[in-house]
Protein backbone atom coordinates (compact mmCIF):
# COMPACT_ATOMS: atom_id res chain seq x y z
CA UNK A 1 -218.59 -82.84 -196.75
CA UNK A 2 -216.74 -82.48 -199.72
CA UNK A 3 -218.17 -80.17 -201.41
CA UNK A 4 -218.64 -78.02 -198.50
CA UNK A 5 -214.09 -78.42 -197.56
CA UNK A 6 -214.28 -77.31 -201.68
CA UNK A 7 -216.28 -74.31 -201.18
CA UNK A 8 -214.36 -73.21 -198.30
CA UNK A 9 -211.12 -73.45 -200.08
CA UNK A 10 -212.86 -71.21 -202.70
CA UNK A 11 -213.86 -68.60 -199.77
CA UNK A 12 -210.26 -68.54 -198.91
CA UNK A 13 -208.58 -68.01 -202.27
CA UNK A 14 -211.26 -65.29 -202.92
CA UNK A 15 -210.26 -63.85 -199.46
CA UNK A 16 -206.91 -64.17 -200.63
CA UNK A 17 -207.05 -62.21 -203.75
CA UNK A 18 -209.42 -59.66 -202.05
CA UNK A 19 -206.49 -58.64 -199.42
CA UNK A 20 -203.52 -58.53 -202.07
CA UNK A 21 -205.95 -56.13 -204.27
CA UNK A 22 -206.06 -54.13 -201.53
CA UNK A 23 -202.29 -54.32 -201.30
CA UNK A 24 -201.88 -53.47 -204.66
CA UNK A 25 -204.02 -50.45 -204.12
CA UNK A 26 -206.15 -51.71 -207.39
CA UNK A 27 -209.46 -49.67 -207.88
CA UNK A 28 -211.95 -49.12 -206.04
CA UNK A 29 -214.37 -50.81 -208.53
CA UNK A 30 -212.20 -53.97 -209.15
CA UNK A 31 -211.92 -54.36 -205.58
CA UNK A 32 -215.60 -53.71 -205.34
CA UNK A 33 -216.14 -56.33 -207.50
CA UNK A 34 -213.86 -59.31 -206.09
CA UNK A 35 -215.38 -58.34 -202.61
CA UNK A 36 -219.06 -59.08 -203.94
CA UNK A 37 -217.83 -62.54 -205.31
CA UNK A 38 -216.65 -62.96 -201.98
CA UNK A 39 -219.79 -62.44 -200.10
CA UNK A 40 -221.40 -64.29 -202.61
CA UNK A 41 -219.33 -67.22 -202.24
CA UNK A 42 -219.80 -66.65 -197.96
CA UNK A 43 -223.65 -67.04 -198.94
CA UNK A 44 -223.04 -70.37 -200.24
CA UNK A 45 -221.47 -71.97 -197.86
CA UNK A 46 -224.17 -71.18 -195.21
CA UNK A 47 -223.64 -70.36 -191.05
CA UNK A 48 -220.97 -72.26 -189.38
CA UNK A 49 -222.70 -75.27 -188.10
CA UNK A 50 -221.11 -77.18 -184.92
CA UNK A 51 -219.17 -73.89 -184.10
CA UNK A 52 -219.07 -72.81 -180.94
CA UNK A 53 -219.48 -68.94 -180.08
CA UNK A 54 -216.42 -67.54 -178.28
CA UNK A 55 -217.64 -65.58 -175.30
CA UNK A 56 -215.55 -62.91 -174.19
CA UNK A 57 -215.81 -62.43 -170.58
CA UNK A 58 -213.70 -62.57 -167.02
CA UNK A 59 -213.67 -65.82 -165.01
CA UNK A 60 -216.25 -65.85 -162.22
CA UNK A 61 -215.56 -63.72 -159.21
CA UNK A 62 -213.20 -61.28 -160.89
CA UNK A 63 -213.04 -58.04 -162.86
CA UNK A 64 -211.20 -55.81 -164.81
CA UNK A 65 -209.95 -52.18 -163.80
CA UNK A 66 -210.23 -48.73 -165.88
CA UNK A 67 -207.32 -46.47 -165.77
CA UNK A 68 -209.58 -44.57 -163.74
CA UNK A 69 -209.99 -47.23 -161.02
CA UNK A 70 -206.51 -47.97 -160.75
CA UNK A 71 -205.54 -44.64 -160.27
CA UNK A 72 -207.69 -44.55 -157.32
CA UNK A 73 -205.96 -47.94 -156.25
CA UNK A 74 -202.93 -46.12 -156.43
CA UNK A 75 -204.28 -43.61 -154.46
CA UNK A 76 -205.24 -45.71 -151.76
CA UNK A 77 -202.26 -47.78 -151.84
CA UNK A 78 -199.60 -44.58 -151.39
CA UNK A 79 -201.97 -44.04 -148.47
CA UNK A 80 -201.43 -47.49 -146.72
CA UNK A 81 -197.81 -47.74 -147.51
CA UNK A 82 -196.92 -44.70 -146.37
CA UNK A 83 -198.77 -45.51 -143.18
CA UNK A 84 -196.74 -48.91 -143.03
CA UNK A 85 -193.74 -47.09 -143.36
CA UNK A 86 -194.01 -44.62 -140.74
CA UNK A 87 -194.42 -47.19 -138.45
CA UNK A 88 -191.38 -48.87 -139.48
CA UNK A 89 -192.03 -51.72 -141.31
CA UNK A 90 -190.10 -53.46 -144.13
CA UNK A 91 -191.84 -55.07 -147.49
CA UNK A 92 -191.81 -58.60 -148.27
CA UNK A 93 -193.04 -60.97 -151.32
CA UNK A 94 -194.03 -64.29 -151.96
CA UNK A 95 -195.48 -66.99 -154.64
CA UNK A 96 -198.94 -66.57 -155.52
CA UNK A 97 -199.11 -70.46 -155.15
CA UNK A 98 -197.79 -72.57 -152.12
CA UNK A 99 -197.20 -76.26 -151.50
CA UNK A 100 -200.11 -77.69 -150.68
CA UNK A 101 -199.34 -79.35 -147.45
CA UNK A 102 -198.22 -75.36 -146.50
CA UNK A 103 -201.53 -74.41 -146.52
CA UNK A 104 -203.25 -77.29 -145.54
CA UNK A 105 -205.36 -77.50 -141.59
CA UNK A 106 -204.38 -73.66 -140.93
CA UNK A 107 -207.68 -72.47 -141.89
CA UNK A 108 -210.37 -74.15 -140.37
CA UNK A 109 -213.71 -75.00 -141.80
CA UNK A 110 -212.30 -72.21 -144.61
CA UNK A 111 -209.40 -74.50 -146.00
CA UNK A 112 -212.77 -75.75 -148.62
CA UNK A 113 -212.19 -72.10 -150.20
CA UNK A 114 -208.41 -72.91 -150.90
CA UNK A 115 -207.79 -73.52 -154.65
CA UNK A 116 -205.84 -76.53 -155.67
CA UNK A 117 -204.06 -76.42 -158.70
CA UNK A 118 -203.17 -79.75 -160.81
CA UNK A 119 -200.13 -81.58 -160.34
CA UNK A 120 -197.08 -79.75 -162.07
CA UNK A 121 -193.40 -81.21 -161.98
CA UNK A 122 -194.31 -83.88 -159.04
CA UNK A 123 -195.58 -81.12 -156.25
CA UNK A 124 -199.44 -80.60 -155.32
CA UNK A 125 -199.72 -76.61 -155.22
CA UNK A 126 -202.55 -74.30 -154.11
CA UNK A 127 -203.12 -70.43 -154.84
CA UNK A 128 -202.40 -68.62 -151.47
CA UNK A 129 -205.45 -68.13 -149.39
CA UNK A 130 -204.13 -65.21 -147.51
CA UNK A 131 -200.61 -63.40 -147.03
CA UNK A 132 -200.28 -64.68 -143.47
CA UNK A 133 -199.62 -68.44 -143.97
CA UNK A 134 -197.00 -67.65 -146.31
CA UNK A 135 -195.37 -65.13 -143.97
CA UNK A 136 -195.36 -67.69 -141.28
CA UNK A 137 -193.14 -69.96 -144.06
CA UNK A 138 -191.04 -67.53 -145.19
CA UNK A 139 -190.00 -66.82 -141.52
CA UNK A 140 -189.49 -70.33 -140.58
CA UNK A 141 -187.75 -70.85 -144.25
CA UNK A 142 -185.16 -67.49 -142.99
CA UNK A 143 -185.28 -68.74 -139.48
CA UNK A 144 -186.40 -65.22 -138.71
CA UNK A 145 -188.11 -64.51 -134.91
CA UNK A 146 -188.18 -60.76 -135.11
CA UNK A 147 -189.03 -58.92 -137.95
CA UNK A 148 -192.30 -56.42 -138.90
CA UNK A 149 -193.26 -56.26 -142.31
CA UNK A 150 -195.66 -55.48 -144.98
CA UNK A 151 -196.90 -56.88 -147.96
CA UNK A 152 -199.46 -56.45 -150.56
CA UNK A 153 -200.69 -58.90 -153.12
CA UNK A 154 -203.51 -61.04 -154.14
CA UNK A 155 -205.30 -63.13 -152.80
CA UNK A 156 -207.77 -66.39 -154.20
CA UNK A 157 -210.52 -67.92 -152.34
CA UNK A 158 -212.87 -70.21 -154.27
CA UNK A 159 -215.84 -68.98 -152.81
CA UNK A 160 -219.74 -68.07 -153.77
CA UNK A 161 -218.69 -64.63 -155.34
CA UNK A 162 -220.83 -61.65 -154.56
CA UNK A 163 -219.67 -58.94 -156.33
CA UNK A 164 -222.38 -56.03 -155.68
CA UNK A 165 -221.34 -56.96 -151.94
CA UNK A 166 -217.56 -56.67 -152.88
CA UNK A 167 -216.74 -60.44 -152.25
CA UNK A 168 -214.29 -61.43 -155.14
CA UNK A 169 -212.88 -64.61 -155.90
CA UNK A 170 -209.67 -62.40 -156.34
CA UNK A 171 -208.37 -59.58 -154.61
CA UNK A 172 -205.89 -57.90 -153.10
CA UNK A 173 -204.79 -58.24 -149.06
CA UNK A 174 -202.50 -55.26 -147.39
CA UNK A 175 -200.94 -57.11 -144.74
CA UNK A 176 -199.43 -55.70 -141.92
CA UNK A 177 -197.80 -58.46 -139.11
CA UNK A 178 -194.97 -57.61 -136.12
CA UNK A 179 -193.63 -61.10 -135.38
CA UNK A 180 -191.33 -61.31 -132.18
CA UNK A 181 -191.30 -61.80 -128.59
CA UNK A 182 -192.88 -58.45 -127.08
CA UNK A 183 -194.77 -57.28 -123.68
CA UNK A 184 -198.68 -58.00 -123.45
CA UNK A 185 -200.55 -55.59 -126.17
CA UNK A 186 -198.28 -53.29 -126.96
CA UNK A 187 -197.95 -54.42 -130.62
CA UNK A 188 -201.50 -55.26 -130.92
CA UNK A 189 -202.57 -51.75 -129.96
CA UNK A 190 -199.60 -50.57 -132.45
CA UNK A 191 -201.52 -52.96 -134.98
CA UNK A 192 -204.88 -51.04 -133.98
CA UNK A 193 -203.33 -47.49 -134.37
CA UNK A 194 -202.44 -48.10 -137.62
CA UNK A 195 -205.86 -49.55 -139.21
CA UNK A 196 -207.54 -46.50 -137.61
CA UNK A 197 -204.61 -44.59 -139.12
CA UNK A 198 -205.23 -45.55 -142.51
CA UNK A 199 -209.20 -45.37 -142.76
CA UNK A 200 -209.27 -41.89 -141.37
CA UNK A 201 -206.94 -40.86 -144.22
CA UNK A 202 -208.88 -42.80 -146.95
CA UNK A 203 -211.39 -40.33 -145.79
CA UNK A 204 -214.21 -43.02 -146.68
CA UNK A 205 -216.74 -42.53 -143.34
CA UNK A 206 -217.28 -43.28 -139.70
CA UNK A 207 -215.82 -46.89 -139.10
CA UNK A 208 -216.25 -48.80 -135.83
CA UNK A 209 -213.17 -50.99 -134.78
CA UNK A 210 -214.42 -54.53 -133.24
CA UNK A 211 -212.47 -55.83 -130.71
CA UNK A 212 -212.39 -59.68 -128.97
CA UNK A 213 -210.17 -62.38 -127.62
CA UNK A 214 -209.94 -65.87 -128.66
CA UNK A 215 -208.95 -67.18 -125.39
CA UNK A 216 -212.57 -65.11 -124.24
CA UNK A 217 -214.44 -67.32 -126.44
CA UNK A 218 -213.00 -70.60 -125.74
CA UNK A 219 -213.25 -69.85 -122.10
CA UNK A 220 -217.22 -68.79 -122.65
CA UNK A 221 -217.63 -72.26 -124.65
CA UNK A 222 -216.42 -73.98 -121.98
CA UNK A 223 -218.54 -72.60 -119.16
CA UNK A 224 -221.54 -73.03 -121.60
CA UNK A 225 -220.89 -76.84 -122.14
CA UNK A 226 -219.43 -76.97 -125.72
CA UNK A 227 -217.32 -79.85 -126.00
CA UNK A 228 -212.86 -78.98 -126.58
CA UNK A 229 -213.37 -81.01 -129.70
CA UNK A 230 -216.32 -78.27 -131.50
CA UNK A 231 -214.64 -74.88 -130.23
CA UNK A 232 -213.65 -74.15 -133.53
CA UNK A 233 -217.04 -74.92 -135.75
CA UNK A 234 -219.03 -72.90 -133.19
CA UNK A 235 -216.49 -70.02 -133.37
CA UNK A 236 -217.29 -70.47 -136.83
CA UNK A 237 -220.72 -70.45 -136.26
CA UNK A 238 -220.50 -67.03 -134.18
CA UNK A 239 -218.76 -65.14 -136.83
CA UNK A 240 -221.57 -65.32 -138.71
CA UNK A 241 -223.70 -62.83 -136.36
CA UNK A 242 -222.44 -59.90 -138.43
CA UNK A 243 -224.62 -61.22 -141.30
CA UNK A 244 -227.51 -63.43 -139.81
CA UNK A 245 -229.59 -63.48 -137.29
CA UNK A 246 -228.92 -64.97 -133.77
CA UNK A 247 -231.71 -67.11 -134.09
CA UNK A 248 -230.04 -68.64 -138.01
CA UNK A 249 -227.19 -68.96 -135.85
CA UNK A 250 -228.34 -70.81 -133.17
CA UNK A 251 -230.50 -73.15 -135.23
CA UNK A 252 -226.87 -74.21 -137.35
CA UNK A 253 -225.67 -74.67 -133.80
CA UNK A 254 -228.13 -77.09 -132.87
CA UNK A 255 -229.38 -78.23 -135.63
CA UNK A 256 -226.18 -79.16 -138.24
CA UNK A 257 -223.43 -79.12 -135.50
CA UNK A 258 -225.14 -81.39 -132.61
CA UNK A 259 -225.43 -78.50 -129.18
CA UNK A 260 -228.28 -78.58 -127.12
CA UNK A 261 -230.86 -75.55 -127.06
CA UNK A 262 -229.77 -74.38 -123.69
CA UNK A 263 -225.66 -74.82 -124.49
CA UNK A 264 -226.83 -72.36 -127.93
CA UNK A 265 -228.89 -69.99 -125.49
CA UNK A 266 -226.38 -69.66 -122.70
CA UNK A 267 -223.85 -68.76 -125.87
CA UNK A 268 -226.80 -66.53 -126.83
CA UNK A 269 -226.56 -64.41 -123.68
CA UNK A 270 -222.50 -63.53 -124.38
CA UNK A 271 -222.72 -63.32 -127.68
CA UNK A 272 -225.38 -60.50 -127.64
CA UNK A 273 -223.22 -58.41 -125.11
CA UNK A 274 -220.72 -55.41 -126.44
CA UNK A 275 -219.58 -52.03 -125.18
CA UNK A 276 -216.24 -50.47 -123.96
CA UNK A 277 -213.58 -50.93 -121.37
CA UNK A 278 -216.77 -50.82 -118.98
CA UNK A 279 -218.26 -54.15 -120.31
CA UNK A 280 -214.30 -55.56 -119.87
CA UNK A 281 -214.70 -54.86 -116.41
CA UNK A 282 -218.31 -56.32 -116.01
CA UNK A 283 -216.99 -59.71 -117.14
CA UNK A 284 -214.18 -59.77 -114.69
CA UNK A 285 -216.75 -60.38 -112.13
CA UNK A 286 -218.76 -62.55 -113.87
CA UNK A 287 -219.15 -65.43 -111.66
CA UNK A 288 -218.74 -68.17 -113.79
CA UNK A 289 -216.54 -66.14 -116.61
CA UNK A 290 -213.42 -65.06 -114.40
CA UNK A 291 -213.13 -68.57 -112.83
CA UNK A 292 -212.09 -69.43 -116.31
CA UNK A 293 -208.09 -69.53 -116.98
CA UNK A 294 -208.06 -68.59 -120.50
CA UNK A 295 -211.06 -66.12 -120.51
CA UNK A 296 -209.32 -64.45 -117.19
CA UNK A 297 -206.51 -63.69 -119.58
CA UNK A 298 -207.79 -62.45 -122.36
CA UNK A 299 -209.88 -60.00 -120.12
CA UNK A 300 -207.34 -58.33 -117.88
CA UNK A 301 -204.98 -58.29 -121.65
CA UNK A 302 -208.14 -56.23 -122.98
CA UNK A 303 -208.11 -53.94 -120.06
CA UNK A 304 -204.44 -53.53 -121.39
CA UNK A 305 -205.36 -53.24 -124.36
CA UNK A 306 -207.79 -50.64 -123.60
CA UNK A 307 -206.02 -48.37 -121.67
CA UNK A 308 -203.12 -48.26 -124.61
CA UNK A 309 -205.84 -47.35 -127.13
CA UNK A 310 -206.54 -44.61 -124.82
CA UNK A 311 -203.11 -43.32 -124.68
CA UNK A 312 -203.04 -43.67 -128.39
CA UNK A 313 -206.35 -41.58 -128.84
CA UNK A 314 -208.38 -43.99 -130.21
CA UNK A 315 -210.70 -46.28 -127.83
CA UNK A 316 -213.52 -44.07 -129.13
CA UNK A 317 -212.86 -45.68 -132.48
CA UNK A 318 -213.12 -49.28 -130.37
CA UNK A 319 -216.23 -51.95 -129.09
CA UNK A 320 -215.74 -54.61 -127.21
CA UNK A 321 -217.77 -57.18 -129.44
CA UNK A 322 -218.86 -60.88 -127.98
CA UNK A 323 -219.73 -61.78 -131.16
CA UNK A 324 -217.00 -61.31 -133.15
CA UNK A 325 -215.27 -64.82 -133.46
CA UNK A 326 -212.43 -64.43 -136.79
CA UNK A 327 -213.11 -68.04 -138.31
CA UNK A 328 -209.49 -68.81 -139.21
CA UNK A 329 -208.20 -71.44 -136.93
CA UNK A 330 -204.64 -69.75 -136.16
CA UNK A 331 -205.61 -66.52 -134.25
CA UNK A 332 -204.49 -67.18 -130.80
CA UNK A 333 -205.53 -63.68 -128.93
CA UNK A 334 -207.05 -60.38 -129.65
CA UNK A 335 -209.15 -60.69 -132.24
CA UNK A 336 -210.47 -57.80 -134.65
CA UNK A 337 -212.78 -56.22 -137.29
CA UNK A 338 -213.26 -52.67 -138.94
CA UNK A 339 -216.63 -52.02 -140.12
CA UNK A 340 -217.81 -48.64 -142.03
CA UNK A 341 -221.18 -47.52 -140.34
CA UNK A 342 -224.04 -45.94 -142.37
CA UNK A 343 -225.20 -42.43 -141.87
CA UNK A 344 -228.79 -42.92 -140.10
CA UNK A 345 -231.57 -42.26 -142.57
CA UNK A 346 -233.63 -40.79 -140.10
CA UNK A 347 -232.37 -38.88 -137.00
CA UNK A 348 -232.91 -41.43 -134.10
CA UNK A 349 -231.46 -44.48 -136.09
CA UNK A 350 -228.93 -46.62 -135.48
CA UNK A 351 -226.19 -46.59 -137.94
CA UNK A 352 -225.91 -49.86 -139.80
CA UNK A 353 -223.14 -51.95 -140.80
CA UNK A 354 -222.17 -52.14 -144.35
CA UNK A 355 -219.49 -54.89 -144.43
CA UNK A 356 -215.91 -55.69 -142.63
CA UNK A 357 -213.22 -53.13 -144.27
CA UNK A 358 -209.95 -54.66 -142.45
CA UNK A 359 -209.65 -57.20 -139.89
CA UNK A 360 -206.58 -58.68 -137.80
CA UNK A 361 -205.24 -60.52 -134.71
CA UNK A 362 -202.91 -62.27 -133.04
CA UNK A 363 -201.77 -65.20 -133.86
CA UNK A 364 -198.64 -67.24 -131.76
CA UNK A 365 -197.21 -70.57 -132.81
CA UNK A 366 -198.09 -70.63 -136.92
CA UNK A 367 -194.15 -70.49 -137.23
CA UNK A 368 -194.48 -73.59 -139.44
CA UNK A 369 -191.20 -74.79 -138.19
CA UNK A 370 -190.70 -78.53 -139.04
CA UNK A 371 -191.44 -80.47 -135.95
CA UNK A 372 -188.02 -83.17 -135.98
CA UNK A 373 -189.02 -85.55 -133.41
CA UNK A 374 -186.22 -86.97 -131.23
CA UNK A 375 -187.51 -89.91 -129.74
CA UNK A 376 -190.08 -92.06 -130.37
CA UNK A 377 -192.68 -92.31 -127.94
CA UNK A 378 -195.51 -93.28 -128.80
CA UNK A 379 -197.68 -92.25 -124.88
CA UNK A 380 -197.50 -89.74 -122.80
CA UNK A 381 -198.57 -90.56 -119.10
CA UNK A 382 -200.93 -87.91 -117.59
CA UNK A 383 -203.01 -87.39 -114.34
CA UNK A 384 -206.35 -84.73 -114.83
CA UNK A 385 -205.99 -83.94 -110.95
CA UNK A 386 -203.18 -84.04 -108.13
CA UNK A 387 -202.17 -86.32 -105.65
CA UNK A 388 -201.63 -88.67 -108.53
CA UNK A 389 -198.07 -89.82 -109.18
CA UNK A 390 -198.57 -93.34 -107.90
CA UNK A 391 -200.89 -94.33 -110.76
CA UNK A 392 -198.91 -92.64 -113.62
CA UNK A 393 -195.48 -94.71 -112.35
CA UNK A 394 -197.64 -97.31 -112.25
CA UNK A 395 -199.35 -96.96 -115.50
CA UNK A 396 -196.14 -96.32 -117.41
CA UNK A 397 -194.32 -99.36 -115.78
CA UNK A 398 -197.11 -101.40 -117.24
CA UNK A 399 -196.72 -99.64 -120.70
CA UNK A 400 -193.01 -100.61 -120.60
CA UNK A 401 -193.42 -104.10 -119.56
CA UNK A 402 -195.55 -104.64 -122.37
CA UNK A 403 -193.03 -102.83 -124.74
CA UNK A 404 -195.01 -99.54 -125.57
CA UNK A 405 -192.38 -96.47 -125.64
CA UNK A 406 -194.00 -94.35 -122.82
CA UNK A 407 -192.99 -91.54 -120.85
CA UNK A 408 -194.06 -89.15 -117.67
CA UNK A 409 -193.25 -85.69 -116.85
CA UNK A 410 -190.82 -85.67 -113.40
CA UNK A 411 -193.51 -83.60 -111.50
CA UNK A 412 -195.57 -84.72 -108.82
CA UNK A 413 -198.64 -82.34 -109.64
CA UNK A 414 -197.74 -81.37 -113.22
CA UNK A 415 -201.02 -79.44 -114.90
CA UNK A 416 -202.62 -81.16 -117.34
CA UNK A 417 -202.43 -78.03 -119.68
CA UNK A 418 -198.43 -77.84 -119.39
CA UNK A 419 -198.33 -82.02 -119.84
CA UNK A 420 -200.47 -81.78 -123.49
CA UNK A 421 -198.16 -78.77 -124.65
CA UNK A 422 -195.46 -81.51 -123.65
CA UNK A 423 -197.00 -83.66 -126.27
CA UNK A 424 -197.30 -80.89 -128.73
CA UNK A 425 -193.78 -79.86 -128.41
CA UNK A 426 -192.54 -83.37 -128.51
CA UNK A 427 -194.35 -84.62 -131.31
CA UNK A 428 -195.79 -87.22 -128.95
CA UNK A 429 -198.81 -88.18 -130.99
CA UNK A 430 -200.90 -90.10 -127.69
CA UNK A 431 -201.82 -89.13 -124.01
CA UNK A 432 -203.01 -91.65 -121.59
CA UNK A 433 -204.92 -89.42 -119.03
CA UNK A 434 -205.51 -91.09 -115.45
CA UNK A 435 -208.13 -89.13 -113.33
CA UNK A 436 -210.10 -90.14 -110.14
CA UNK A 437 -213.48 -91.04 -112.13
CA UNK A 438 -211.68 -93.30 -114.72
CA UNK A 439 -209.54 -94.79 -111.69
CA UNK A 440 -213.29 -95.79 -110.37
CA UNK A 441 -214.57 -97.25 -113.63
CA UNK A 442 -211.53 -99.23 -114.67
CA UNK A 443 -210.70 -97.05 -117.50
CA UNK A 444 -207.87 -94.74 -118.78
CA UNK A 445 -209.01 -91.62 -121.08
CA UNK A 446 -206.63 -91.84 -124.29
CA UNK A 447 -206.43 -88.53 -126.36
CA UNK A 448 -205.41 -88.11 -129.72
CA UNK A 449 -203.42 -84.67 -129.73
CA UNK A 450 -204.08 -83.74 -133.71
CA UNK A 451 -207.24 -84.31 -133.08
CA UNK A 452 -208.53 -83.49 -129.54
CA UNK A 453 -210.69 -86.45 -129.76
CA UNK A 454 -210.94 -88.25 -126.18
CA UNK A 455 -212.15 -91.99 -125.58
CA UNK A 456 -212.26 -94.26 -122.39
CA UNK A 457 -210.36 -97.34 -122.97
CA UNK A 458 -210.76 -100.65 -120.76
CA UNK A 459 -207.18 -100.62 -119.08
CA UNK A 460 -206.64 -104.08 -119.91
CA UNK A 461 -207.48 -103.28 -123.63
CA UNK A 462 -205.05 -99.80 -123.77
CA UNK A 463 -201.48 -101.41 -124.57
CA UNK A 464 -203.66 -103.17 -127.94
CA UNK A 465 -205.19 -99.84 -128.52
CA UNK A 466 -202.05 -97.64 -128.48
CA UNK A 467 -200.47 -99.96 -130.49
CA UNK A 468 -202.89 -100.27 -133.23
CA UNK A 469 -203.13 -96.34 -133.14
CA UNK A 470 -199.37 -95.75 -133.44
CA UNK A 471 -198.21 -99.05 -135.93
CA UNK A 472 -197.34 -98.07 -139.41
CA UNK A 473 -199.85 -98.53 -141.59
CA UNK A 474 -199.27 -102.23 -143.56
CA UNK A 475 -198.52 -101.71 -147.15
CA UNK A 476 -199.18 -104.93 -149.57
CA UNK A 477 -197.11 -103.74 -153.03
């Protein structure tokens, strides 16, 4: 080892008198000649051994851009500004990383694809997911409730990167939101306008605009028997019927998230449906469909919707697409997708997809205001059915004698929707649901309302259970 830190020290003072020669402007052959010595010595001392080649590349999932692609990015974003602009909107920015807990259970089964940087300065930070989160804190942050604005920035998801598909572990989102209190569908067919807009001035081919409703699919789930608590992992499920088959779908359905075959095939039959304003109208009098609350909305908002589009000259840009789900946990409403179609290869074919270009929806409630809660009940009293006040004020007097802080709403037939949005409002974290069946078996149905989860409870074990759920956890220091 010595001899080898001795020859190196040699390399370097021969390196050394090598470059001031050349300084010096000394001849040609003299430098010639040092430069030879130099090898020489270089020869001696052998390959670097225990060195590590430096490899020059990007980090997986990205890229670099030529001159020549970012003056098409420029390109394309004068022609989505301008766009924004002329509909009036005003531009926003943001961090590219967000507190942790802001990003956190807004994303579904896709909050595994948020990146979560180390702890710096005593805060747990992640890189932004998306551009709408962020926008939901800054308006909560300004205490903002009308306001439409765009933005455009990266974006990180810590995904499988595909990049001859164009999926990137970075990239860039051009956001586009109206937040505010407005009329059914008037901003969403705005929203609608403006993506058509903008890819039939990118000039880039036909494109197809997929349209859906949220409320639609959770009212289809429930007709088909999916359990409240797995609406969101089979709308997951679903939104992968752009890329796989129905029958790779339905298999993950039954197979890794617990349905039965006929629950998946009954799914199977909406799922498969699409069309225009006339399919709309077809599931109106579905038998089964209509009787549903939620999917009764979303249909008569999408005959709305449709008839807007029209005015607006673009429902033949627009499908009306069962399958198209949006796996992100905060859309609340209309739902939907651009996709560029394929010239056919052969006259007869169907044009095929080549990949999701833009995407939206609506989205109510992600305000991320700080829920303050004001008192501290721990139950909320609820009846599934009417006629039913007598066993709530009876159930809650019991809850008070024991010295659980319970409450009831001062209806006689209060819905059982409006009495969990109580909860939800409230911060109330339980609800102790009476209904004739569990009035028969001796048991109350206690919901968790984070979680959605539902279990019957013996009623003469529910004062122990609501306190054990709602007790401060014991902390031995």
């Amino acid at each position: 080892m010595a001899e080898r830190a001795a020859l190196e020290e040699l390399v370097r003072l021969q390196g050394e008198r090598v470059r001031g020669l050349k300084q010096q402007k000394a001849s040609a052959e003299q430098i010639e000649e040092e430069v030879a010595k130099l090898l020489k010595l270089k020869a001696q001392l052998g390959p670097d051994e225990g060195k590590q080649k430096f490899v020059l590349k990007t980090p997986k999932g990205t890229r670099d851009y030529s001159p020549r692609q970012m003056a098409i990015r420029e390109k394309v974003f004068d022609v989505i500004i301008s766009c924004f602009k002329r509909h009036g909107a005003e531009v926003i920015d943001t961090p590219v990383f967000e507190l942790k807990e802001t990003l956190t259970g807004k994303y579904g089964e896709d909050s595994k694809l948020i990146y979560d940087l180390k702890d710096q300065g005593g805060e747990l930070l992640s890189l932004r997911y998306d551009l709408t989160v962020p926008f939901a804190r800054y308006l909560a942050m300004n205490k903002l409730t009308n306001i439409k604005r765009y933005h455009i920035a990266k974006v990180y998801r810590r995904d499988n990167p595909a990049m001859t598909r164009g999926r990137y572990r970075e990239f860039y989102q051009c956001d586009f939101d109206i937040a505010g209190q407005f009329d059914p569908m008037i901003p969403d067919a705005e929203c609608l306008k403006i993506m058509c807009e903008i890819l039939s001035s990118l000039q880039i081919g036909d494109f197809l605009v997929k349209v859906n409703d949220r409320r639609i699919l959770d009212g289809m789930f429930a007709i088909c028997g999916v359990p409240d608590s797995k609406f969101r992992t089979i709308c997951s499920s679903v939104d992968k019927l752009d890329k796989v088959s129905w029958e790779e779908v339905k298999n993950e359905m039954v197979g890794e998230k617990g349905l039965t075959p006929e629950v998946a095939d009954h799914i199977g039959d909406y799922v498969q449906q699409h069309g225009g304003v006339s399919l709309v109208e077809q599931l109106l009098q579905d038998p089964k469909l209509s009787q549903n609350k939620q999917a009764l909305e979303g249909l008569e908002d999408l005959k709305l919707l449709f008839e807007y589009l029209t005015l607006f000259g673009i429902a033949d840009k627009i499908s009306f697409d069962l399958s198209l789900a949006r796996g992100l946990d905060y859309y609340t409403g209309v739902i939907y997708e651009a996709v560029l179609l394929q010239t056919p290869v052969r006259p007869g074919e169907e044009p095929l997809g080549v990949g999701s270009v833009a995407a939206g929806g609506r989205y109510d409630g992600l305000a991320l205001e700080e829920k303050v809660r004001t008192t501290e009940t721990q139950v909320l009293v609820a009846s599934a059915q009417k006629r039913l006040l007598e066993e709530r004020l009876k159930l809650v007097s019991e809850l008070w004698d024991a010295g659980v802080k319970a409450e009831l709403l001062y209806k006689k037939n209060p819905k059982l929707l409006n009495q969990l949005q109580y909860c939800e409002e409230a911060g109330i974290p339980l609800v102790a649901i009476i209904g004739e069946q569990e009035l028969k078996d001796g048991v109350i149905k206690l919901r968790s309302v984070a979680s959605r989860e539902e279990v019957d409870v013996r009623r003469e074990d529910l004062v122990e259970e609501i306190k054990r759920r709602t007790s401060p956890a014991l902390c031995i220091c």
